[in-house]
C-alpha atoms as a PDB file:
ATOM      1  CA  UNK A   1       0.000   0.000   0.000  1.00  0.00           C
ATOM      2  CA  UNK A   2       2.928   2.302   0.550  1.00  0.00           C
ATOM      3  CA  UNK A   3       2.951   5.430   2.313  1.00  0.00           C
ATOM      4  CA  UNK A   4      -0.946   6.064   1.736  1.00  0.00           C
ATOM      5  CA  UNK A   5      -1.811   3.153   4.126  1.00  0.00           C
ATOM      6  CA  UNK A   6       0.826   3.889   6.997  1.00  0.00           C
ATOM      7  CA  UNK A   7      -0.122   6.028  10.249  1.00  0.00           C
ATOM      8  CA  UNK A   8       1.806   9.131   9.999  1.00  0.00           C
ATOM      9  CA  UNK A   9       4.205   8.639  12.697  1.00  0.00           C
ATOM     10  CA  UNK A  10       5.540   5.717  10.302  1.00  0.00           C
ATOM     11  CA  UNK A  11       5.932   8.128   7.384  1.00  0.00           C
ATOM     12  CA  UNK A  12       9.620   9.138   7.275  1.00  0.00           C
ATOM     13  CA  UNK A  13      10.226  12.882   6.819  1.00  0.00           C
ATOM     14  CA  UNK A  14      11.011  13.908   3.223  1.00  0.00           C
ATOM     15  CA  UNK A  15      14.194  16.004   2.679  1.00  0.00           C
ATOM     16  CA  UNK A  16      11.527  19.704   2.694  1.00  0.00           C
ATOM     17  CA  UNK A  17       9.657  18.453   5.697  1.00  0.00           C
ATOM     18  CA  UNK A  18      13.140  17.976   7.877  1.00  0.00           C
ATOM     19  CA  UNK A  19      14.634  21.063   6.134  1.00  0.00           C
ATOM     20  CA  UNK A  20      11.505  23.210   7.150  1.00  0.00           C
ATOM     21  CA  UNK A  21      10.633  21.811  10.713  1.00  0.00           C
ATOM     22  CA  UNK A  22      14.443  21.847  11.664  1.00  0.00           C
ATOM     23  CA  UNK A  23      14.863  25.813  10.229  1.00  0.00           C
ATOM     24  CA  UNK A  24      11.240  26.431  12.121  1.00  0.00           C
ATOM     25  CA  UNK A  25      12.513  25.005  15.581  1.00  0.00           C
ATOM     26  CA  UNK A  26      15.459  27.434  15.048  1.00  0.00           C
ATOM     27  CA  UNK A  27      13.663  30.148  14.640  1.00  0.00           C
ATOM     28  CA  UNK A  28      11.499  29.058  17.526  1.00  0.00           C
ATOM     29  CA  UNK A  29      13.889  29.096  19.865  1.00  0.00           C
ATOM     30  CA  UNK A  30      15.870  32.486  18.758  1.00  0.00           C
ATOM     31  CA  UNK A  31      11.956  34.292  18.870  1.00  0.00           C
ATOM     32  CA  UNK A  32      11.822  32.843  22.553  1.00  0.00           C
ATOM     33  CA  UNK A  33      14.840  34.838  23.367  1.00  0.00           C
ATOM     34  CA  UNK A  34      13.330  37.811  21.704  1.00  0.00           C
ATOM     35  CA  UNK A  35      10.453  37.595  23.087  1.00  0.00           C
ATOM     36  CA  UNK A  36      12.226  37.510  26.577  1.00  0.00           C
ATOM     37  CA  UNK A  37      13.762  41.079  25.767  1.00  0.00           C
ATOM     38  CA  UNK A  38      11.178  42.315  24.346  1.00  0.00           C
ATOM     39  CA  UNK A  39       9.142  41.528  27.532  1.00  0.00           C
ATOM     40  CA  UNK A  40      11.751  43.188  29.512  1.00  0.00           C
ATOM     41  CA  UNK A  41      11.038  46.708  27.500  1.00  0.00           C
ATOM     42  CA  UNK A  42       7.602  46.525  27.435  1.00  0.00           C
ATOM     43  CA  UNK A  43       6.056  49.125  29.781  1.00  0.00           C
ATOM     44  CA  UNK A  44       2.335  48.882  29.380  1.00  0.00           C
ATOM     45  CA  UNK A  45       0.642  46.390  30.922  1.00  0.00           C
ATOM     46  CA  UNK A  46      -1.488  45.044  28.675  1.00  0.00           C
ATOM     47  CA  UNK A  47       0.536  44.313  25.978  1.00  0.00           C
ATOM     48  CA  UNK A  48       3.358  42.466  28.683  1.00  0.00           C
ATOM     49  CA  UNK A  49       0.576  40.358  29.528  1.00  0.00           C
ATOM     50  CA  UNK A  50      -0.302  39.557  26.209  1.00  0.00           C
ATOM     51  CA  UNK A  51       3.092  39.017  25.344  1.00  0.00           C
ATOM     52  CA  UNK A  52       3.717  36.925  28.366  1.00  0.00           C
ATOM     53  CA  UNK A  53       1.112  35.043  27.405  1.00  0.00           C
ATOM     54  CA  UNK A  54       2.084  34.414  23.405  1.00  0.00           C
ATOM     55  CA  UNK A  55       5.483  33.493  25.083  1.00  0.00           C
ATOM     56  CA  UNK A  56       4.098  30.841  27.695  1.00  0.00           C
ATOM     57  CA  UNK A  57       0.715  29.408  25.552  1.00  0.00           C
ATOM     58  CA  UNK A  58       2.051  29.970  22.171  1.00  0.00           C
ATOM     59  CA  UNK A  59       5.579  30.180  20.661  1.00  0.00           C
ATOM     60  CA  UNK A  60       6.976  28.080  24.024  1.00  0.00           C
ATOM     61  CA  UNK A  61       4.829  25.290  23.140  1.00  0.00           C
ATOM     62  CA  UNK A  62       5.135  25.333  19.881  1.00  0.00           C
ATOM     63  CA  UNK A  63       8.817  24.846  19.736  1.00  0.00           C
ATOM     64  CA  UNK A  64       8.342  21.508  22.050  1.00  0.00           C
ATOM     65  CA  UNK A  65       6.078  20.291  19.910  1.00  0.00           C
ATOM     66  CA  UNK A  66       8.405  20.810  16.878  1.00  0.00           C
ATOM     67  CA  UNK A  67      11.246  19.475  18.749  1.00  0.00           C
ATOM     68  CA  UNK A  68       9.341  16.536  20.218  1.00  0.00           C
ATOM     69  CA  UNK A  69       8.618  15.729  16.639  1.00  0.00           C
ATOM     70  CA  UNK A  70      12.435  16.234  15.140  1.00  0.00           C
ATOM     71  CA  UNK A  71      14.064  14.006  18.587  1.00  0.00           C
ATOM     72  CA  UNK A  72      11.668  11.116  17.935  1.00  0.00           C
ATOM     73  CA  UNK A  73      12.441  10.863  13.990  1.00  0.00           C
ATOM     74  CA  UNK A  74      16.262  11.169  15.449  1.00  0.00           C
ATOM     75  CA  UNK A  75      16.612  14.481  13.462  1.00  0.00           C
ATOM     76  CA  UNK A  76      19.661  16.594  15.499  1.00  0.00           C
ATOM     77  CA  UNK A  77      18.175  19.631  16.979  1.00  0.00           C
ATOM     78  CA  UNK A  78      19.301  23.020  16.354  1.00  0.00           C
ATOM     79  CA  UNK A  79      21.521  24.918  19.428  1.00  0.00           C
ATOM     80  CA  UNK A  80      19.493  27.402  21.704  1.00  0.00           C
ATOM     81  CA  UNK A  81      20.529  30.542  22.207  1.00  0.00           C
ATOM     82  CA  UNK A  82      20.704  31.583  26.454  1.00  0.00           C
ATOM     83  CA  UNK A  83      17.910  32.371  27.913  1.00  0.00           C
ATOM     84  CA  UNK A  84      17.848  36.582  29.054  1.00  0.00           C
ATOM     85  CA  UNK A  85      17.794  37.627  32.476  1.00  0.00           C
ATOM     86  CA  UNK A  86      14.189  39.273  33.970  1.00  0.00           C
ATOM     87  CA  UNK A  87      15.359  43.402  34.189  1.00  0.00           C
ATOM     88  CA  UNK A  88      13.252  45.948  35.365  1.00  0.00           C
ATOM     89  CA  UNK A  89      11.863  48.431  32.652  1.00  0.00           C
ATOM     90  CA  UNK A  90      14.256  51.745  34.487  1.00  0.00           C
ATOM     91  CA  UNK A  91      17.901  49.718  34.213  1.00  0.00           C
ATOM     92  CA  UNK A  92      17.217  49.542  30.816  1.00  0.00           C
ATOM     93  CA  UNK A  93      18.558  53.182  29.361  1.00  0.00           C
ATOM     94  CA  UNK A  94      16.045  55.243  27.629  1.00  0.00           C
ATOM     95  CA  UNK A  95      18.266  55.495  24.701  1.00  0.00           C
ATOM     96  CA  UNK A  96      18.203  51.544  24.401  1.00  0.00           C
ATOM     97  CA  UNK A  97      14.719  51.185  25.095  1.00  0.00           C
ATOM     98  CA  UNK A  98      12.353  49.623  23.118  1.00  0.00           C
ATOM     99  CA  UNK A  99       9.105  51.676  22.764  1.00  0.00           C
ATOM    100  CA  UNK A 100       5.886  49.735  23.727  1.00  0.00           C
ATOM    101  CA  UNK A 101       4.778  50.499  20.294  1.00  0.00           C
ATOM    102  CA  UNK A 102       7.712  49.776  18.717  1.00  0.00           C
ATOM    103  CA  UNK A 103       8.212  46.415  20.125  1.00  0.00           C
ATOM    104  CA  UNK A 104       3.958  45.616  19.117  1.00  0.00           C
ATOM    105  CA  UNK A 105       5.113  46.180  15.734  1.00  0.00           C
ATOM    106  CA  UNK A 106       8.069  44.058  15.508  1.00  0.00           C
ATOM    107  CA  UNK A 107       5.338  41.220  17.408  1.00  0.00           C
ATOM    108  CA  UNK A 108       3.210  41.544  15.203  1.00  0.00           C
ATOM    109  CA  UNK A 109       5.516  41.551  12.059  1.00  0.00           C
ATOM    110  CA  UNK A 110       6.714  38.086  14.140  1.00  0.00           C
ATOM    111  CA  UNK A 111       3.196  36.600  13.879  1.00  0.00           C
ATOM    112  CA  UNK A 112       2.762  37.513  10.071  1.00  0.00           C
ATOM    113  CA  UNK A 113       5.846  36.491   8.749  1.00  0.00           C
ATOM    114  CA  UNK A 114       5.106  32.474  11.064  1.00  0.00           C
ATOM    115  CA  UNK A 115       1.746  32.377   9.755  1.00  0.00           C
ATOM    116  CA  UNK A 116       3.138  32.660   6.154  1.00  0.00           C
ATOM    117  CA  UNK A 117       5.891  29.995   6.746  1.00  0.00           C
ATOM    118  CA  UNK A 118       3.072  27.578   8.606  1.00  0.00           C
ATOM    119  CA  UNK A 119       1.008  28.059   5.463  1.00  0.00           C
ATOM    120  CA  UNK A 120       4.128  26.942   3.253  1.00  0.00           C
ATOM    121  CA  UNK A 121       5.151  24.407   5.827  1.00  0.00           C
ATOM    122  CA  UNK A 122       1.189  22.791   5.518  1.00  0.00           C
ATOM    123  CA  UNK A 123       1.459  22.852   1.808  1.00  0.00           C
ATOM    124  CA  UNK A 124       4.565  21.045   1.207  1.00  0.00           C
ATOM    125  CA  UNK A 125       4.276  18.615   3.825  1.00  0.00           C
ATOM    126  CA  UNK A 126       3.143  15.343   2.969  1.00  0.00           C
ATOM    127  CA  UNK A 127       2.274  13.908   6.841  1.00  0.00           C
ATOM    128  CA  UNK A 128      -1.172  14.737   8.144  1.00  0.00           C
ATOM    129  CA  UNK A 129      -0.085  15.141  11.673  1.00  0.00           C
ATOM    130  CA  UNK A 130       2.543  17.724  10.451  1.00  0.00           C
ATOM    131  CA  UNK A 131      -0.441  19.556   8.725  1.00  0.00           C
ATOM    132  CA  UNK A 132      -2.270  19.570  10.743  1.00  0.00           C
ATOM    133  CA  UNK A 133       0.134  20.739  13.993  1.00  0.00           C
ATOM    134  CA  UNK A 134       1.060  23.674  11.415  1.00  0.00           C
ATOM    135  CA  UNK A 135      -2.569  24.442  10.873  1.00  0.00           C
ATOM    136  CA  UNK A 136      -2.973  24.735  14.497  1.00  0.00           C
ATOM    137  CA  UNK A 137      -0.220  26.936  14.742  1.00  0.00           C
ATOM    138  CA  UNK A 138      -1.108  29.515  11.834  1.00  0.00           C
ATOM    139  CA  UNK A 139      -4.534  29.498  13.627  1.00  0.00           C
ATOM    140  CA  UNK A 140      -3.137  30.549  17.417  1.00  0.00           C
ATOM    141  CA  UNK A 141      -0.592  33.059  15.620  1.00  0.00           C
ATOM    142  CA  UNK A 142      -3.947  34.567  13.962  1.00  0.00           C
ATOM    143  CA  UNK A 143      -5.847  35.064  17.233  1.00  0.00           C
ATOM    144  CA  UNK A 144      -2.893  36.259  19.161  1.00  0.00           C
ATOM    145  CA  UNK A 145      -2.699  39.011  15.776  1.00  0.00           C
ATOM    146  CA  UNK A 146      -6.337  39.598  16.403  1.00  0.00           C
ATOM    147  CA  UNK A 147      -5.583  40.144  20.249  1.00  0.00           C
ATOM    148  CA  UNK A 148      -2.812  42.541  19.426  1.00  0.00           C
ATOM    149  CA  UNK A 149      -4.607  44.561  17.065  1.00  0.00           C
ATOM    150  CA  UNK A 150      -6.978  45.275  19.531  1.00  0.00           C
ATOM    151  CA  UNK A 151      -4.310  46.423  22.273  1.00  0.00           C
ATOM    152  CA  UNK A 152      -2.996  48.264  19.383  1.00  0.00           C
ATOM    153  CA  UNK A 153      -5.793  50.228  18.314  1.00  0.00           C
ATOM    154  CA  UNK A 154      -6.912  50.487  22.197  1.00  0.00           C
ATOM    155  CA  UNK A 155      -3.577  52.509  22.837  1.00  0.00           C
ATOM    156  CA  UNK A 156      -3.567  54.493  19.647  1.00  0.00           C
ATOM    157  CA  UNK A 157      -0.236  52.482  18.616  1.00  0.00           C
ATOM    158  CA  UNK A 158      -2.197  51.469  14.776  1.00  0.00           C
ATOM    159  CA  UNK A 159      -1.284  53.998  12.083  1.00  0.00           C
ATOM    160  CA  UNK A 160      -2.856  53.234   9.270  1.00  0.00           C
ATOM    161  CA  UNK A 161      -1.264  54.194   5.400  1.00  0.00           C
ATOM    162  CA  UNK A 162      -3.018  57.274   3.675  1.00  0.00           C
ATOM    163  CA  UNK A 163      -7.148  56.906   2.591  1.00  0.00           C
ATOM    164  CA  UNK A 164      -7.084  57.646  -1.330  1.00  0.00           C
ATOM    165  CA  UNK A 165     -10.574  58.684  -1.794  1.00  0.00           C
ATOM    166  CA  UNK A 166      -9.895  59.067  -5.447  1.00  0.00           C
END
């Protein structure tokens, strides 16, 4: 029956799928680090909750999931960068600060450009459980977006481009 009548577990990873889950998990773990400073900058409280939360619920589990995934088909995981320390927002110089709506921005350029790779990643991939953990994925990065669009607009952060009424 070949691969059509396997579970997917059984289904060995084709070169794109180990190439793309191996690159994600990389990324993973340098956004966790980002996220870390980024939390560290962030002044208002509703978007450090928010982003405490994406970090915890979201990205955190998403890179054991794609790890979990790479150790059991004996794929060699990519390094980690070191975790950053927890600073309080008035050691960090106002010249090297982040500004809160700065660093919702770069999140939210973070969640666009994952959602596009975990579209790419579902298309190519050829295992349904891989498809379908990268459809979950795209999905939480889209209501975290949704989330952050609302503290965005809440706190006047969301400038739009010019209205051509034309």
């Amino acid at each position: 029956m070949g691969i059509l009548g396997e579970t997917p577990q059984d289904i060995p990873l084709h070169s794109g799928e180990v190439f793309h889950l191996w690159s994600y998990l990389q990324s993973a773990k340098e956004v966790l680090v980002t996220m870390q400073v980024l939390i560290n900058h962030t002044g208002d409280h509703d978007l450090k909750v928010l982003l405490e939360d994406m970090l915890e619920n979201g990205f955190t589990q998403e890179e054991q999931q794609v790890e979990t995934l790479l150790k059991n088909t004996g794929i060699r995981l990519p390094p980690a960068p070191p975790d950053r320390p927890n600073v309080e927002l008035q050691d960090i110089p106002a010249g090297a600060r982040f500004n809160d709506s700065e660093i919702a921005r770069l999140v939210q350029k973070e969640l666009l450009s994952g959602k596009m790779l975990c579209s790419y990643v579902t298309g190519i991939s050829m295992r349904e459980d891989i498809k379908t953990m990268f459809s979950e994925f795209h999905t939480e990065r889209e209501e975290y977006e949704v989330k952050l669009l609302k503290v965005m607009k809440e706190k006047g952060w969301l400038t739009s481009p010019p209205i051509n009424i034309k």
